[in-house]
Protein backbone atom coordinates (compact mmCIF):
# COMPACT_ATOMS: atom_id res chain seq x y z
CA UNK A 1 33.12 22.68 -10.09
CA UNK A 2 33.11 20.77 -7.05
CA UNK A 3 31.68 22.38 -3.97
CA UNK A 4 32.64 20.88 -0.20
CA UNK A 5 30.46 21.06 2.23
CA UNK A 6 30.89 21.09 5.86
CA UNK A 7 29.60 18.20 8.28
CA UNK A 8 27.07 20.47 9.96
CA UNK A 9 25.74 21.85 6.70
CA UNK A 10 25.28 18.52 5.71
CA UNK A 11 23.55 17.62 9.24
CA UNK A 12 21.23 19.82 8.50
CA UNK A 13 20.23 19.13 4.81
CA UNK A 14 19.65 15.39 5.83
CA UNK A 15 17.04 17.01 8.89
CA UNK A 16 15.39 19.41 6.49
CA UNK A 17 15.36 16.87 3.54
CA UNK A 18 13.45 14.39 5.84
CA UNK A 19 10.93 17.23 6.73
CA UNK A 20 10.14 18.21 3.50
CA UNK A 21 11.83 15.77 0.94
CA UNK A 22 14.92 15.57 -0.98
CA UNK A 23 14.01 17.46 -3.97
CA UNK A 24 12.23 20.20 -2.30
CA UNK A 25 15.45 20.46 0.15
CA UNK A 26 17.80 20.41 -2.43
CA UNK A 27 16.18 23.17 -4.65
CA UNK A 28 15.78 25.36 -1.47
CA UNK A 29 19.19 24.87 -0.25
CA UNK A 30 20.96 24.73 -3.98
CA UNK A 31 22.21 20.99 -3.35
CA UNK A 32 21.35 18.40 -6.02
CA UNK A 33 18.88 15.58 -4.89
CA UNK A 34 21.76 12.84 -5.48
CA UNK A 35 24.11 14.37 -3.32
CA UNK A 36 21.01 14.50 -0.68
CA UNK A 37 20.89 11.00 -1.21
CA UNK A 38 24.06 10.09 -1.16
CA UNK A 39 24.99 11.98 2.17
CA UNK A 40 21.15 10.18 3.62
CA UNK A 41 23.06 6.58 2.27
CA UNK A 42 26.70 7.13 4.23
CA UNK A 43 24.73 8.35 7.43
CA UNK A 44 22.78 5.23 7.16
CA UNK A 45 25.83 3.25 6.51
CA UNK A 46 27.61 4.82 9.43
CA UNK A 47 24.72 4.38 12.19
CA UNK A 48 24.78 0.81 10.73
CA UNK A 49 21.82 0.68 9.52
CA UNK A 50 21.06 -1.64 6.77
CA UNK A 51 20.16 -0.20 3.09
CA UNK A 52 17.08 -1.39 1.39
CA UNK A 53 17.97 -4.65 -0.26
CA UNK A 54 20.36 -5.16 2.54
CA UNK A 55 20.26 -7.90 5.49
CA UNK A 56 21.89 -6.77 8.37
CA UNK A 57 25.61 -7.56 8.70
CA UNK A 58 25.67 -8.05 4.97
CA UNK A 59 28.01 -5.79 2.95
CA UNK A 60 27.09 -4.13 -0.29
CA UNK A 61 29.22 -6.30 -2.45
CA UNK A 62 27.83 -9.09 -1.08
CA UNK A 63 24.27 -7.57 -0.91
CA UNK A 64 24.61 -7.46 -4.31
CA UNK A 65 25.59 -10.85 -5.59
CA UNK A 66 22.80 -12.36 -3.31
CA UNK A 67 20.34 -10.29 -5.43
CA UNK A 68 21.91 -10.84 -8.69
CA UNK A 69 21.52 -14.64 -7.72
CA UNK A 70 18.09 -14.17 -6.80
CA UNK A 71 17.15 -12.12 -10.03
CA UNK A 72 18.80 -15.57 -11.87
CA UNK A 73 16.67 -17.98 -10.37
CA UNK A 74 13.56 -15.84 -10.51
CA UNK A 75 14.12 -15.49 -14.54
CA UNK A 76 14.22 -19.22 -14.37
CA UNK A 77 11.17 -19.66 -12.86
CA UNK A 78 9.55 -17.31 -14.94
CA UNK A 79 11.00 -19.44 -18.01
CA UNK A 80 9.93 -23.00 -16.75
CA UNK A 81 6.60 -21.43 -15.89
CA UNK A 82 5.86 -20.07 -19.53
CA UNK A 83 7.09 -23.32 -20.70
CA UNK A 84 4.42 -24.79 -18.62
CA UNK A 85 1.64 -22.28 -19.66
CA UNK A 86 2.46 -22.44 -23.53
CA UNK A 87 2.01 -26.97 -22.71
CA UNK A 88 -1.27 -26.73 -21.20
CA UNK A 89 -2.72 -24.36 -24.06
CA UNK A 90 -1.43 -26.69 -26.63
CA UNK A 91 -3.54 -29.17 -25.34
């Protein structure tokens, strides 16, 4: 069952969730803790504010490639350095 909320309701759940936190919000107000979050990410997403992970002016798409990239070349490194350590004990 899918239950619609109103924008001042939701207003209002964001305030009180960052009072008290999510969970304790969402069990007080009978709203599950990932709806809390998602309503806290579109608010933060309207004002324009950038999401953790996120450089400003950067979209989530591409957000996400740039860390996917970065997750590649730090499992890489990681490689190339055990590589390195198992050389130097073989010695």
């Amino acid at each position: 069952m899918i239950t619609k909320y109103n924008g001042e309701f939701r207003k209002e759940v964001i305030k009180l969730s960052d009072e008290i936190g999510v969970k304790s919000a969402g069990e007080k107000l009978g709203v599950s803790a990932k709806t809390i979050y998602n309503w806290r990410r579109n608010k933060r997403l309207k004002e324009g504010k950038p999401l953790k992970g996120m450089k400003p002016g950067e979209t989530p798409e591409e957000a996400m490639k740039r860390l996917e990239r970065e997750i590649g070349e730090l499992r890489e490194a990681n490689t190339i350095l055990k590589k390195a350590m198992g050389f130097l004990v073989d010695r």
